[in-house]
N, C-alpha and C. Protein backbone atom coordinates (compact mmCIF):
# COMPACT_ATOMS: atom_id res chain seq x y z
N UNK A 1 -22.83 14.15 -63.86
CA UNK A 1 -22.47 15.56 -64.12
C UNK A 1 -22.01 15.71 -65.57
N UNK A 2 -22.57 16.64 -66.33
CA UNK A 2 -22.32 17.14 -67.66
C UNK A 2 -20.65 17.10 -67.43
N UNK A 3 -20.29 16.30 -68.60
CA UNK A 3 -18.22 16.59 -68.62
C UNK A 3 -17.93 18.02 -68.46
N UNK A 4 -18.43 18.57 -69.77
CA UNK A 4 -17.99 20.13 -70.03
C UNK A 4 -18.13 20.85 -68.50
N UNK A 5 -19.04 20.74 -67.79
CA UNK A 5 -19.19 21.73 -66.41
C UNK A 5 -18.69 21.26 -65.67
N UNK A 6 -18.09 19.93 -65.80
CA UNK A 6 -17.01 19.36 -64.27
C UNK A 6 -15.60 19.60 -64.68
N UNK A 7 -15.44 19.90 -66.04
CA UNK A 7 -13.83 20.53 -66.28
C UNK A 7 -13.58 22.02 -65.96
N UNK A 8 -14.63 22.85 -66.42
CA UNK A 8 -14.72 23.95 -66.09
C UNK A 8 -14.93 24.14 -64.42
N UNK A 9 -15.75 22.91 -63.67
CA UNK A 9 -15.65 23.70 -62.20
C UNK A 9 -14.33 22.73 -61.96
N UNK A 10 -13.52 22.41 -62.52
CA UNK A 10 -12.30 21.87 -61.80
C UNK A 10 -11.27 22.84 -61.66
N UNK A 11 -11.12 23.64 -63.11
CA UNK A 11 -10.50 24.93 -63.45
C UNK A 11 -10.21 25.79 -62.76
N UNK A 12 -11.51 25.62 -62.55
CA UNK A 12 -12.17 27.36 -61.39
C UNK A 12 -11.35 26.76 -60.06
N UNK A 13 -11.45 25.83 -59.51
CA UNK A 13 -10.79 25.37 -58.38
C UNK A 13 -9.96 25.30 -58.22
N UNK A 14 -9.07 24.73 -59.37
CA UNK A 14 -7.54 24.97 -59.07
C UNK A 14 -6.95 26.49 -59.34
N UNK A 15 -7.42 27.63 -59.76
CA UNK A 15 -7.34 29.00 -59.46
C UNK A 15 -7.96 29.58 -58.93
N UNK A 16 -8.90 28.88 -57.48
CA UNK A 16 -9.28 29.98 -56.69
C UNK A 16 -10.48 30.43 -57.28
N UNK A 17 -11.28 30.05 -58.63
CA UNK A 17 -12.11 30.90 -58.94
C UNK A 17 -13.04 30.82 -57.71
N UNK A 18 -13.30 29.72 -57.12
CA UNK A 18 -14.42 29.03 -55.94
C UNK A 18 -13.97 28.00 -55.24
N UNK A 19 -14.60 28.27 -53.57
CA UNK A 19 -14.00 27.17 -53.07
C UNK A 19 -13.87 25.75 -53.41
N UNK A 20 -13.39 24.84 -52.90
CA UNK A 20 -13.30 23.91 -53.21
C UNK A 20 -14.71 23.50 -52.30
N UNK A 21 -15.22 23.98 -51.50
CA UNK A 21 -16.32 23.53 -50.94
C UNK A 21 -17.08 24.81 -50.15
N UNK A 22 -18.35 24.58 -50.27
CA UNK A 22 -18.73 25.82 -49.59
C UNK A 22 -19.27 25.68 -48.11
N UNK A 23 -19.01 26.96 -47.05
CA UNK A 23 -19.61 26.35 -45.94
C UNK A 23 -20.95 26.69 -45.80
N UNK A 24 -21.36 25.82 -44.54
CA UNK A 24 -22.51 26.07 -44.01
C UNK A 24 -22.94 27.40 -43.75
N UNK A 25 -24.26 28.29 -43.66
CA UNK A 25 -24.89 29.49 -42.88
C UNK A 25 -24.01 29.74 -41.76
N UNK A 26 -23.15 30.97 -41.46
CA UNK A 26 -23.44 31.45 -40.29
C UNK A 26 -23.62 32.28 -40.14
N UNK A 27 -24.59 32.53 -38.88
CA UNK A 27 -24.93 33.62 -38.32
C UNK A 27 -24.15 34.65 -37.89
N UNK A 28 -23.96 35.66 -38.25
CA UNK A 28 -23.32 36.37 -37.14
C UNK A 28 -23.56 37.20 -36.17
N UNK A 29 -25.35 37.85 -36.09
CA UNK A 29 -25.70 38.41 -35.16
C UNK A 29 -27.25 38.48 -35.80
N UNK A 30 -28.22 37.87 -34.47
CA UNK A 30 -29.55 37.59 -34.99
C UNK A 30 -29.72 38.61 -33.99
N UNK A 31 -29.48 39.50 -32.96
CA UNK A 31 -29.93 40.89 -32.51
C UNK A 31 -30.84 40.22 -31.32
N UNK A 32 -30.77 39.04 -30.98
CA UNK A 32 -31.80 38.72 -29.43
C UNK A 32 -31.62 39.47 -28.50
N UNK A 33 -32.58 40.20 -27.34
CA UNK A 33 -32.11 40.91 -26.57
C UNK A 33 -31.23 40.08 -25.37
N UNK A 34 -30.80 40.99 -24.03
CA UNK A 34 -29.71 40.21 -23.54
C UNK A 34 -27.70 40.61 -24.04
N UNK A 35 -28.18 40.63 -25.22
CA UNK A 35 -26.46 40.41 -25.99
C UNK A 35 -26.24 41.56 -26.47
N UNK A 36 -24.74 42.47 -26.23
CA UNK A 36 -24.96 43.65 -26.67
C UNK A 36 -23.69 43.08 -28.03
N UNK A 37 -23.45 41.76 -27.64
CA UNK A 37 -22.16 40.91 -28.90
C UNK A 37 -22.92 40.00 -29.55
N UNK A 38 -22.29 39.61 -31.14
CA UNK A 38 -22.55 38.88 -32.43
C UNK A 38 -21.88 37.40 -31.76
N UNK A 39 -22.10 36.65 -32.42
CA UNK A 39 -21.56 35.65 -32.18
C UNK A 39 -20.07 34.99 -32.41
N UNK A 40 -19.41 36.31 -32.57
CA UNK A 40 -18.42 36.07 -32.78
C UNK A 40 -17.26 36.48 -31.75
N UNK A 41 -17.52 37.23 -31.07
CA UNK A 41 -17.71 38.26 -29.97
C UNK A 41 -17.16 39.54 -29.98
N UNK A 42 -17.52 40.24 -31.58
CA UNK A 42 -17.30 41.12 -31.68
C UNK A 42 -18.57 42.31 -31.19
N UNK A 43 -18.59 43.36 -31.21
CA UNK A 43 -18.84 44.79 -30.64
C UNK A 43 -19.68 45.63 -32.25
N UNK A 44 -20.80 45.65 -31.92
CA UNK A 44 -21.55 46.69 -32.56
C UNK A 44 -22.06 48.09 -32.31
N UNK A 45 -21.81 48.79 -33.20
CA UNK A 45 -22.17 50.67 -32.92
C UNK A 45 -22.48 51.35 -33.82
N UNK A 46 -22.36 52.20 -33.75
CA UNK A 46 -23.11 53.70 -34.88
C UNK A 46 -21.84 54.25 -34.75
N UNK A 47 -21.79 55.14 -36.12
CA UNK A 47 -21.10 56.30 -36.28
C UNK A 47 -21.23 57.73 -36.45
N UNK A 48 -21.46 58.54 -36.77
CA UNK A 48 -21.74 59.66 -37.35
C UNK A 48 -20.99 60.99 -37.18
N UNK A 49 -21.75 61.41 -37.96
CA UNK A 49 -20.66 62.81 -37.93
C UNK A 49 -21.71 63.98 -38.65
N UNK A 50 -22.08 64.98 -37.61
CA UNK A 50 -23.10 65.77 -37.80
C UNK A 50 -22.77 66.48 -39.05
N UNK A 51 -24.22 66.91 -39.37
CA UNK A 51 -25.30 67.14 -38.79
C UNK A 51 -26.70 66.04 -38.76
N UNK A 52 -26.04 64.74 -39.79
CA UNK A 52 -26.15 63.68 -39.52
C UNK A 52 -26.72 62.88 -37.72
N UNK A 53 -27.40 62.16 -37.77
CA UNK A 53 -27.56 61.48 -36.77
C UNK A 53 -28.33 60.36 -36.62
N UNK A 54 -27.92 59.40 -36.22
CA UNK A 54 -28.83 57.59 -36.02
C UNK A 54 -28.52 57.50 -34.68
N UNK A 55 -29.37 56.24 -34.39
CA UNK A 55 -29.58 55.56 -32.90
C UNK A 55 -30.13 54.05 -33.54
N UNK A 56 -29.16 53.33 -32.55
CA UNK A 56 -29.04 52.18 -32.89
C UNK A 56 -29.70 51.36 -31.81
N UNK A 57 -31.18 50.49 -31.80
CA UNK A 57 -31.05 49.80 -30.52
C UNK A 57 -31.18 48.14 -31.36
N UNK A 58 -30.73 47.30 -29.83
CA UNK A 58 -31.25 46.06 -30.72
C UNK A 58 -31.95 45.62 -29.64
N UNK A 59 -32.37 44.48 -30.15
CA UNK A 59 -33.43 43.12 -29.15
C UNK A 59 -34.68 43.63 -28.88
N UNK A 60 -35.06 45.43 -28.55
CA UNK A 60 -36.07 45.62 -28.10
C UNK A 60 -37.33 46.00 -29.01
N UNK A 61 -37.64 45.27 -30.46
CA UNK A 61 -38.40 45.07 -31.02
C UNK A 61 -38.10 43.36 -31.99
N UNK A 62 -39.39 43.31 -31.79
CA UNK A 62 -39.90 41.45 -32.39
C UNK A 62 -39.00 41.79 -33.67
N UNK A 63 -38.35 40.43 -34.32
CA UNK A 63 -37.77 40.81 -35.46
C UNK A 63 -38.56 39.41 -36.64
N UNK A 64 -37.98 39.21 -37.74
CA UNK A 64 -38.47 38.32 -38.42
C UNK A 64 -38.26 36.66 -38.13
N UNK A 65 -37.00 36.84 -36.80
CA UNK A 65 -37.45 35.30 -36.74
C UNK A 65 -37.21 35.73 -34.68
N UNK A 66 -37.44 34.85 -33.88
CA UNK A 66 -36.63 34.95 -32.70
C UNK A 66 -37.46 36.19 -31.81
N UNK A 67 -36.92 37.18 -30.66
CA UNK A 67 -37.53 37.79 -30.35
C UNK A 67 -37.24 39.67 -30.52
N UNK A 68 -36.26 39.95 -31.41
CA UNK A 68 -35.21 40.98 -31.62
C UNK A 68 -34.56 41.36 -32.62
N UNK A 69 -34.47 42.39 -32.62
CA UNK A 69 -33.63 42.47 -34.69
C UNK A 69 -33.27 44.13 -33.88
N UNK A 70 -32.77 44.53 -35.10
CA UNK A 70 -31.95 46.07 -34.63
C UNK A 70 -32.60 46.87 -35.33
N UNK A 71 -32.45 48.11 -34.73
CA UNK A 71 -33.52 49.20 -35.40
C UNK A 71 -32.05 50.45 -35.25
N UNK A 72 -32.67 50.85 -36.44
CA UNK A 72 -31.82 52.39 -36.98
C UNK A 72 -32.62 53.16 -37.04
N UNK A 73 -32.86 53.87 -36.67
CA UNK A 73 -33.30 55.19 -36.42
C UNK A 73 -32.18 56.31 -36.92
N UNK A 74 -32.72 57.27 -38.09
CA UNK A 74 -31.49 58.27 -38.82
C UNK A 74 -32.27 59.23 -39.21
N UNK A 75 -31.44 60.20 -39.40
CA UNK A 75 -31.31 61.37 -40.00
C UNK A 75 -30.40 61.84 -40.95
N UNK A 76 -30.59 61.80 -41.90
CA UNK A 76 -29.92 62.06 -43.11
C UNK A 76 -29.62 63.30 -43.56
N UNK A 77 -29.01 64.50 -43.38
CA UNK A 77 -28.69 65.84 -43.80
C UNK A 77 -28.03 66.10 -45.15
N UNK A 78 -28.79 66.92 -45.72
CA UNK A 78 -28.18 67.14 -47.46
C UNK A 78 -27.01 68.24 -47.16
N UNK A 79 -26.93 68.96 -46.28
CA UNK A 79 -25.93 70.29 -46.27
C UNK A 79 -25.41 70.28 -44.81
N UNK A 80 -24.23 71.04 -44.50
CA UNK A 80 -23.80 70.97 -43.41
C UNK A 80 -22.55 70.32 -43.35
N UNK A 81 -21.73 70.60 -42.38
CA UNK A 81 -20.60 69.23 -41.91
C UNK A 81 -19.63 69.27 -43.13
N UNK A 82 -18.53 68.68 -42.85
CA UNK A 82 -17.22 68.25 -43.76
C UNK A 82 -17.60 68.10 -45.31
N UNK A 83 -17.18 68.73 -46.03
CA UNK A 83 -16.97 68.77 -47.38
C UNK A 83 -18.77 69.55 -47.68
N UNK A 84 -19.29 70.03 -46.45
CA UNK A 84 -20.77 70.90 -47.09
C UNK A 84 -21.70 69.41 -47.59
N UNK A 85 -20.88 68.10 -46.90
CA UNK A 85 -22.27 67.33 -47.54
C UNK A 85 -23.30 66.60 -46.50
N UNK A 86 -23.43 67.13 -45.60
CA UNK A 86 -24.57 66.73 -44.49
C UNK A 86 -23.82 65.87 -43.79
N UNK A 87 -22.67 65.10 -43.75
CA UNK A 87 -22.14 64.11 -42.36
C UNK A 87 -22.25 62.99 -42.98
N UNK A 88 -22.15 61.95 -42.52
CA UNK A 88 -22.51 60.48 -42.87
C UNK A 88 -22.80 59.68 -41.27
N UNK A 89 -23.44 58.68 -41.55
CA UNK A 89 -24.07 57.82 -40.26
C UNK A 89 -24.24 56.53 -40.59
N UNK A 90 -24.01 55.32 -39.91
CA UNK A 90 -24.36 54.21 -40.43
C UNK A 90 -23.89 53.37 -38.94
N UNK A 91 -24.02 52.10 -39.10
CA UNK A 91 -23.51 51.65 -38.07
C UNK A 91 -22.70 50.13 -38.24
N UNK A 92 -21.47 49.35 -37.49
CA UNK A 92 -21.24 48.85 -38.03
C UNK A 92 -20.94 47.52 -36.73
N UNK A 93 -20.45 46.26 -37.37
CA UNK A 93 -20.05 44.97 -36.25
C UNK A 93 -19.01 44.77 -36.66
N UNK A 94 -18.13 44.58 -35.82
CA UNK A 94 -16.91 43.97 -35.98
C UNK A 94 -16.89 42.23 -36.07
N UNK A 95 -16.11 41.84 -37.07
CA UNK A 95 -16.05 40.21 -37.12
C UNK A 95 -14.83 39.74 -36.58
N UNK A 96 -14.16 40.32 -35.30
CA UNK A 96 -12.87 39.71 -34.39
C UNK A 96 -13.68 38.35 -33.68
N UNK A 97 -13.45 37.23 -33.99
CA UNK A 97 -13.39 35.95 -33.20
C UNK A 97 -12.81 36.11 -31.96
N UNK A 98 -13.87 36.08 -30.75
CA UNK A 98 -13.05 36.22 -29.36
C UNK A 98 -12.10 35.32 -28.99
N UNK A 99 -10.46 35.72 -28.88
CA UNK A 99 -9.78 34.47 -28.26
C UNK A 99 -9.18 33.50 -29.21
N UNK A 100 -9.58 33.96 -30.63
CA UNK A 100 -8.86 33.59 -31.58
C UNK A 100 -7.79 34.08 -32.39
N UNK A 101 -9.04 34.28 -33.52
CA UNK A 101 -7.72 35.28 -34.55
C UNK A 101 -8.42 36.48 -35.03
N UNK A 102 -7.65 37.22 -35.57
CA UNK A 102 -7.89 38.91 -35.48
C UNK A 102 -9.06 38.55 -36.80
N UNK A 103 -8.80 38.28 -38.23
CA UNK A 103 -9.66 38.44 -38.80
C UNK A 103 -10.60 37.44 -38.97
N UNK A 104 -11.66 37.23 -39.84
CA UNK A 104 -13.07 36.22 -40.28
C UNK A 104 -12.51 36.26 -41.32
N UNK A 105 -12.33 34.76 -41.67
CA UNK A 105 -12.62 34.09 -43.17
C UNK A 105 -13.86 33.55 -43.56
N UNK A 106 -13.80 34.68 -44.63
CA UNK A 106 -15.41 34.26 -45.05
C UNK A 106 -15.26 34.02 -47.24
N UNK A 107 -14.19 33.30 -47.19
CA UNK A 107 -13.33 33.20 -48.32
C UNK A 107 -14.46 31.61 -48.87
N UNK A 108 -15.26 30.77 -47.62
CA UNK A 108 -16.12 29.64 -48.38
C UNK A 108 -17.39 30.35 -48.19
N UNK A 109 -17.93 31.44 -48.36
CA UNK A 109 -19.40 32.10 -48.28
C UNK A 109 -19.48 32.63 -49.72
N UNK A 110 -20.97 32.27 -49.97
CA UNK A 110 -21.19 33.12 -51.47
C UNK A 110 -21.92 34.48 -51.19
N UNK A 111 -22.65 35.02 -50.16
CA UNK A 111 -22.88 36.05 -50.29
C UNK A 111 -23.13 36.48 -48.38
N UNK A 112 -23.74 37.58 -48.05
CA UNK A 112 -23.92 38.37 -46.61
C UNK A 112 -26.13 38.27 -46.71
N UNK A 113 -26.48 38.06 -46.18
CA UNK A 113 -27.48 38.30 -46.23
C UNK A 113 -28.45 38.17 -44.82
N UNK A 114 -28.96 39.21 -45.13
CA UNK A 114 -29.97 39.29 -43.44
C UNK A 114 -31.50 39.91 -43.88
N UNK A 115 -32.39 39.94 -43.34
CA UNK A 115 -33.72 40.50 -43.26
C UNK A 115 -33.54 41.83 -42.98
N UNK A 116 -34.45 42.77 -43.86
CA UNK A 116 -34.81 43.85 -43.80
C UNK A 116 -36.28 44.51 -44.31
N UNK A 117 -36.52 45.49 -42.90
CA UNK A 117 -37.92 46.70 -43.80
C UNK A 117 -37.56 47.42 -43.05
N UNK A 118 -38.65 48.33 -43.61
CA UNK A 118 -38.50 49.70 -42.65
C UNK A 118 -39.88 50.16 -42.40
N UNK A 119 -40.07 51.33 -41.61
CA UNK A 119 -41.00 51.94 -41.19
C UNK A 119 -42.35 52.61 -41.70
N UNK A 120 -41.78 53.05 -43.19
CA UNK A 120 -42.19 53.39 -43.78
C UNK A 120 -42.51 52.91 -45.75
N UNK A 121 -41.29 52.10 -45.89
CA UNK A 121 -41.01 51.93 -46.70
C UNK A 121 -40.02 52.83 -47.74
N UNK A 122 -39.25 52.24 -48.82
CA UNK A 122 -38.48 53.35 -49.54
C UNK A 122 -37.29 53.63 -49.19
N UNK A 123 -37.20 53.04 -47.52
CA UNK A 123 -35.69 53.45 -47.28
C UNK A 123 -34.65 52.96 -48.21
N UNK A 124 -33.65 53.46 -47.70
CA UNK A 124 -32.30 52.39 -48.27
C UNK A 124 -30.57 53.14 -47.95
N UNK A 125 -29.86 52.41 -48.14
CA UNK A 125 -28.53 52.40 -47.49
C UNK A 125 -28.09 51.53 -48.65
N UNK A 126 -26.46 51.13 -48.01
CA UNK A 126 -25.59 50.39 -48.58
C UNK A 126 -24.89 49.19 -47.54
N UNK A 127 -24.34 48.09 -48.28
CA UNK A 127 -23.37 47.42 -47.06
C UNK A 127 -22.32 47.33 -47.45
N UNK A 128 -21.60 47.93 -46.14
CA UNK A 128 -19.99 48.12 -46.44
C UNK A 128 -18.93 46.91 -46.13
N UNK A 129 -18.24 46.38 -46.46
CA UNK A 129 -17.12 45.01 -45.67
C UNK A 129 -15.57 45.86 -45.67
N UNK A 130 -15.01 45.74 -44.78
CA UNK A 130 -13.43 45.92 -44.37
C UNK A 130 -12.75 45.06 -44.16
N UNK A 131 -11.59 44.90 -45.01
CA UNK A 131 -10.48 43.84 -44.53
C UNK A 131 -9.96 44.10 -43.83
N UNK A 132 -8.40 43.63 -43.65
CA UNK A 132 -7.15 43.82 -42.53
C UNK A 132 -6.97 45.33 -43.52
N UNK A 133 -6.72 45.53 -44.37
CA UNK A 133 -5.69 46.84 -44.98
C UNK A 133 -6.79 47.80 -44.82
N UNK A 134 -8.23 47.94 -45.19
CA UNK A 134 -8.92 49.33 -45.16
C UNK A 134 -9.70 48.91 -43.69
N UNK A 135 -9.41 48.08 -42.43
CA UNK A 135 -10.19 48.23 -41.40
C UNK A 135 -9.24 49.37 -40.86
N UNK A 136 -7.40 49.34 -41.10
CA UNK A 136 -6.56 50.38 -40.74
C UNK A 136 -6.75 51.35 -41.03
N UNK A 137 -6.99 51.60 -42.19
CA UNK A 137 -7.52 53.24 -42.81
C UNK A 137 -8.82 53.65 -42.47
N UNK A 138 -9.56 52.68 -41.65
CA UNK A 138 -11.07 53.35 -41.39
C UNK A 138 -11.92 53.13 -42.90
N UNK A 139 -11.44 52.57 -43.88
CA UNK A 139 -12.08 52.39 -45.11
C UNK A 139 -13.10 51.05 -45.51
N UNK A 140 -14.22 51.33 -45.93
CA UNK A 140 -15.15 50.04 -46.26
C UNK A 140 -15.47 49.76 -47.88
N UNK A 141 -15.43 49.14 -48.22
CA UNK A 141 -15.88 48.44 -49.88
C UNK A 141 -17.61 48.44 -49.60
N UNK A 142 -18.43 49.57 -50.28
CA UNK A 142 -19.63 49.26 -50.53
C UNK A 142 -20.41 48.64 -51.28
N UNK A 143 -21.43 48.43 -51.39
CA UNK A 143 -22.70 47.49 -52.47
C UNK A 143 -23.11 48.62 -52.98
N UNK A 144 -24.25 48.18 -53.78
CA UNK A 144 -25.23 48.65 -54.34
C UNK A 144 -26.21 49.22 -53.54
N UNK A 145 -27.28 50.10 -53.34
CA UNK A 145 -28.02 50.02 -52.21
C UNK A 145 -28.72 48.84 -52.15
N UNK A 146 -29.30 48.45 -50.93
CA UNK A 146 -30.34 47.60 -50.83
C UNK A 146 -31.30 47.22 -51.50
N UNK A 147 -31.83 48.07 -51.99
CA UNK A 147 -32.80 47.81 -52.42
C UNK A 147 -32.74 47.20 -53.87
N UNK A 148 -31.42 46.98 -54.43
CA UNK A 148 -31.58 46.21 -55.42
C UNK A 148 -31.19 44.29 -55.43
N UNK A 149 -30.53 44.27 -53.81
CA UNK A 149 -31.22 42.73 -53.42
C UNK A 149 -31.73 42.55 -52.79
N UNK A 150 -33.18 42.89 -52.77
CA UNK A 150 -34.00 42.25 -52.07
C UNK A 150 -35.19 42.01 -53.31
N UNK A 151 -36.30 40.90 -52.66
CA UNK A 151 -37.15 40.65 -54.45
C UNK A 151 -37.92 41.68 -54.95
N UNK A 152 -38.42 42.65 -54.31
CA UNK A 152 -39.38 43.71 -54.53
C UNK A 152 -38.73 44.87 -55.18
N UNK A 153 -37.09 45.04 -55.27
CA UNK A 153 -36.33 45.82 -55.51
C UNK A 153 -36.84 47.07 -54.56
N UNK A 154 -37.28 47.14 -53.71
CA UNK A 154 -37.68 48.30 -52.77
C UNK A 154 -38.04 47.79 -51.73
N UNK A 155 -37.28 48.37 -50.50
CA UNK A 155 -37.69 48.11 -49.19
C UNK A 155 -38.88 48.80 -48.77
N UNK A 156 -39.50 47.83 -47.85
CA UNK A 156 -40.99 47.82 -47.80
C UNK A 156 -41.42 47.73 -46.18
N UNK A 157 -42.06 47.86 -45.27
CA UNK A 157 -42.91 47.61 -44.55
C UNK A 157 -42.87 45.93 -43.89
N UNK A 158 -42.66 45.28 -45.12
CA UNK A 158 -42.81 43.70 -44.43
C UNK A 158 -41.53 43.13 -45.05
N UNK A 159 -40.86 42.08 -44.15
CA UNK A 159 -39.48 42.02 -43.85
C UNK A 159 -39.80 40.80 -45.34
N UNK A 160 -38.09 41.58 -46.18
CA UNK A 160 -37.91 40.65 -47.38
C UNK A 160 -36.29 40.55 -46.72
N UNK A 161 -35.82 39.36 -47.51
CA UNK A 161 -34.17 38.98 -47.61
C UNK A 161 -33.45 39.66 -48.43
N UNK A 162 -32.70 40.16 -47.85
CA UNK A 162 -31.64 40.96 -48.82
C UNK A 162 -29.99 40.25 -49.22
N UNK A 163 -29.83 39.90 -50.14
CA UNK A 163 -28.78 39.08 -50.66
C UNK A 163 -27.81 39.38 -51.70
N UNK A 164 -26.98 40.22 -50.94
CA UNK A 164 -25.44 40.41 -51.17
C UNK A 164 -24.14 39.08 -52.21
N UNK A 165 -24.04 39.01 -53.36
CA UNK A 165 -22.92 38.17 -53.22
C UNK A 165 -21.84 39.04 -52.89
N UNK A 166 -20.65 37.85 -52.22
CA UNK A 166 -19.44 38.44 -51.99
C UNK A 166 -18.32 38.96 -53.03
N UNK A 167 -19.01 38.61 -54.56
CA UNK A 167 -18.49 39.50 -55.96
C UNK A 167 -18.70 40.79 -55.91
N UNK A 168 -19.42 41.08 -55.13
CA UNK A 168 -19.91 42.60 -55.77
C UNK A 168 -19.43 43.38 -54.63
N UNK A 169 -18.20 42.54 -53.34
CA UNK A 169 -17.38 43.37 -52.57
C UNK A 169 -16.12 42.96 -52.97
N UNK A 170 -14.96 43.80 -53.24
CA UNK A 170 -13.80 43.82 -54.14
C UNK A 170 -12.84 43.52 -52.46
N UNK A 171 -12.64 42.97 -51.67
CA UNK A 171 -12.23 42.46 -50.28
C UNK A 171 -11.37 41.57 -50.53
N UNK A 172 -10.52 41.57 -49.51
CA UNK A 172 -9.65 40.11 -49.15
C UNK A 172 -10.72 39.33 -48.11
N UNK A 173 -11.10 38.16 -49.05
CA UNK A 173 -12.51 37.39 -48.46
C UNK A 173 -11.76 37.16 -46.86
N UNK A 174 -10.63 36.27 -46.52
CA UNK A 174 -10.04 36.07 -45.90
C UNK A 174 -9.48 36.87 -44.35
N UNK A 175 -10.02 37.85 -44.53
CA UNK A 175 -9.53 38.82 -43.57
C UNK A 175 -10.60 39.97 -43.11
N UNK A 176 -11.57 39.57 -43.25
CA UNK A 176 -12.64 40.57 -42.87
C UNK A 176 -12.51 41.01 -41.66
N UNK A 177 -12.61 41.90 -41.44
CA UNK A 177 -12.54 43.05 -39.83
C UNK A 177 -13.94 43.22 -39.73
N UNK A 178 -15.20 43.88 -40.50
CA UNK A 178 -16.55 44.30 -40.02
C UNK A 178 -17.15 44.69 -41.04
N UNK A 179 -18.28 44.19 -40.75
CA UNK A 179 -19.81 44.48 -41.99
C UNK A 179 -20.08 45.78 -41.36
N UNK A 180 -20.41 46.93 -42.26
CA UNK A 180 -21.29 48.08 -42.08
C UNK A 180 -22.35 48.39 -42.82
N UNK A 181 -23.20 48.93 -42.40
CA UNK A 181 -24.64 49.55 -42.91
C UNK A 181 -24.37 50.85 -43.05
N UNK A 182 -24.20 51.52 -44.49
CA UNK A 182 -24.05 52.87 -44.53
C UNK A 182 -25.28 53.53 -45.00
N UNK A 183 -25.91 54.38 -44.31
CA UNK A 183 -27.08 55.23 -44.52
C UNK A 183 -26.94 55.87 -45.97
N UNK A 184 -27.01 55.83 -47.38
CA UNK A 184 -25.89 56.58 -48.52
C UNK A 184 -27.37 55.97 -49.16
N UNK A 185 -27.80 56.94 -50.44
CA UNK A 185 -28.88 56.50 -51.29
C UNK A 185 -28.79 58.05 -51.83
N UNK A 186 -29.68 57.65 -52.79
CA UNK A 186 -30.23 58.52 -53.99
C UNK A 186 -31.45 59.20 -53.04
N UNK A 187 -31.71 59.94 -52.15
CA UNK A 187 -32.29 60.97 -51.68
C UNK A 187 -32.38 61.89 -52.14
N UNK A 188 -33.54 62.67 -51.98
CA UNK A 188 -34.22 63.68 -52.43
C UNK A 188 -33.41 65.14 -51.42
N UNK A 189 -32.62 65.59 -52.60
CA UNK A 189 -31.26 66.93 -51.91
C UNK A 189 -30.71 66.29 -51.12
N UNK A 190 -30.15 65.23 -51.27
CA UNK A 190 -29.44 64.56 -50.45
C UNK A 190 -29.50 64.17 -48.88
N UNK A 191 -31.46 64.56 -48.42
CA UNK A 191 -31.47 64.03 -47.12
C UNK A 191 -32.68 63.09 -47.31
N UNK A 192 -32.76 62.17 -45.86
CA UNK A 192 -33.94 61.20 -45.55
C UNK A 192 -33.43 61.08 -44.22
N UNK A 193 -34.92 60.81 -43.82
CA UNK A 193 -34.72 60.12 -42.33
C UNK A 193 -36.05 59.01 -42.09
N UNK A 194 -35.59 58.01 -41.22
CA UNK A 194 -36.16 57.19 -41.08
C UNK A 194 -36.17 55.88 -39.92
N UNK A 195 -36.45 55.21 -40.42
CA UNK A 195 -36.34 54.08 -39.37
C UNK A 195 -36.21 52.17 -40.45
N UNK A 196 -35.07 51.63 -40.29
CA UNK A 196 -34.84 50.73 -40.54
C UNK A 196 -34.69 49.33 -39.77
N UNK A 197 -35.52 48.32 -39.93
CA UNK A 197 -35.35 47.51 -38.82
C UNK A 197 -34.31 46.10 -39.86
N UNK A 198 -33.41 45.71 -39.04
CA UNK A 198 -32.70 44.33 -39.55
C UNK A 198 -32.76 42.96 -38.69
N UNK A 199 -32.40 42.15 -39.57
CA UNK A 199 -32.62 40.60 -38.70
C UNK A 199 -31.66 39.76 -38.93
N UNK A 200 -30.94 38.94 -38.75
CA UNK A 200 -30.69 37.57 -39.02
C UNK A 200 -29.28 38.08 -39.94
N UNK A 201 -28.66 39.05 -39.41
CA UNK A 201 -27.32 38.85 -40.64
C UNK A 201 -26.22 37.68 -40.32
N UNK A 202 -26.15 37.27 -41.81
CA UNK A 202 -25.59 35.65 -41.86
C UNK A 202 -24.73 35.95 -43.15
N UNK A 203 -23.77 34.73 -43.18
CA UNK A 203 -22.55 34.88 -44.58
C UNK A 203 -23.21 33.21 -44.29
N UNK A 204 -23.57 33.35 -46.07
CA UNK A 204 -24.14 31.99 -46.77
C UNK A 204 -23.04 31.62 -47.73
């Protein structure tokens, strides 16, 4: 190992810049049918708030690996609803460990990443993470939309990886409450509707 880069990653370690080791893939919900729970045994759902509206199913379409992935189905409204801005919709999983402890440490993961396309192509959203302090307030830390990690920079028709680092969510890594998918993009008057299918979401 180059000296100069083993002093500098020693640095970083003794302040936390990075773990001292990183873990393995896990999964947290590959969407097989059968399971309406992640593997963690937390509880997945939709939200919304009209005039807004999605439908969330999982398992009952083939996904990119296995026999199931989740499909969003939305409606996106430019006008209408609270503050005159069409509602919001998205849907989200909770990361409570059944029988353990309240939050997921995901403090040795470098980023969130799962498979995505859509129906049409063009869609896009955001992903939201909640700690212990904004899972209380109902509040999520968003990304970028999608479509700027995945390789095509545009969601497409045929399932690409979309790859989140956990820098670009401002979180207590340590205390995660739930990943969300927020329906939110640069739309045309502020509506779209569509259909989004996902696969394999994992913290790498």
């Amino acid at each position: 190992m180059n000296k100069s880069f083993g002093f500098l990653l020693t640095v970083c370690m003794l302040f936390g810049t990075v773990p001292a080791s990183w873990a393995a893939p896990f999964v947290i919900d590959s969407f097989e049918p059968g399971s309406q729970l992640n593997t963690l045994g937390g509880e997945g759902s939709t939200y919304q708030r009209e005039p807004s509206q999605i439908q969330a199913v999982r398992g009952a379409t083939p996904g990119f690996s296995g026999y199931g992935c989740l499909v969003l189905t939305y409606t996106k409204k430019g006008k209408g609803g609270p503050y005159d801005s069409g509602g919001w919709i998205g849907y989200y999983e909770l990361l409570e460990p059944a029988n353990t402890k309240r939050w997921f440490d995901a403090s040795k993961f470098r980023s969130i990443t799962f498979w995505v396309c859509g129906q049409k192509g063009k869609e896009n959203f955001k992903v939201g993470l909640t700690d212990a302090a904004r899972f209380v307030r109902g509040d999520a830390v968003k990304s970028r939309p999608v479509s700027e990690y995945v390789p095509q920079r545009v969601i497409t028709t045929g399932w690409q990886k979309a790859t989140i680092p956990m820098n670009d969510l401002f979180v207590v890594q340590n205390q995660l409450a739930s990943i969300v998918f927020c329906i939110e993009g640069d739309f045309p008057n502020g509506e779209s509707a569509g259909r989004i299918y996902i696969d394999e979401l994992t913290f790498e």
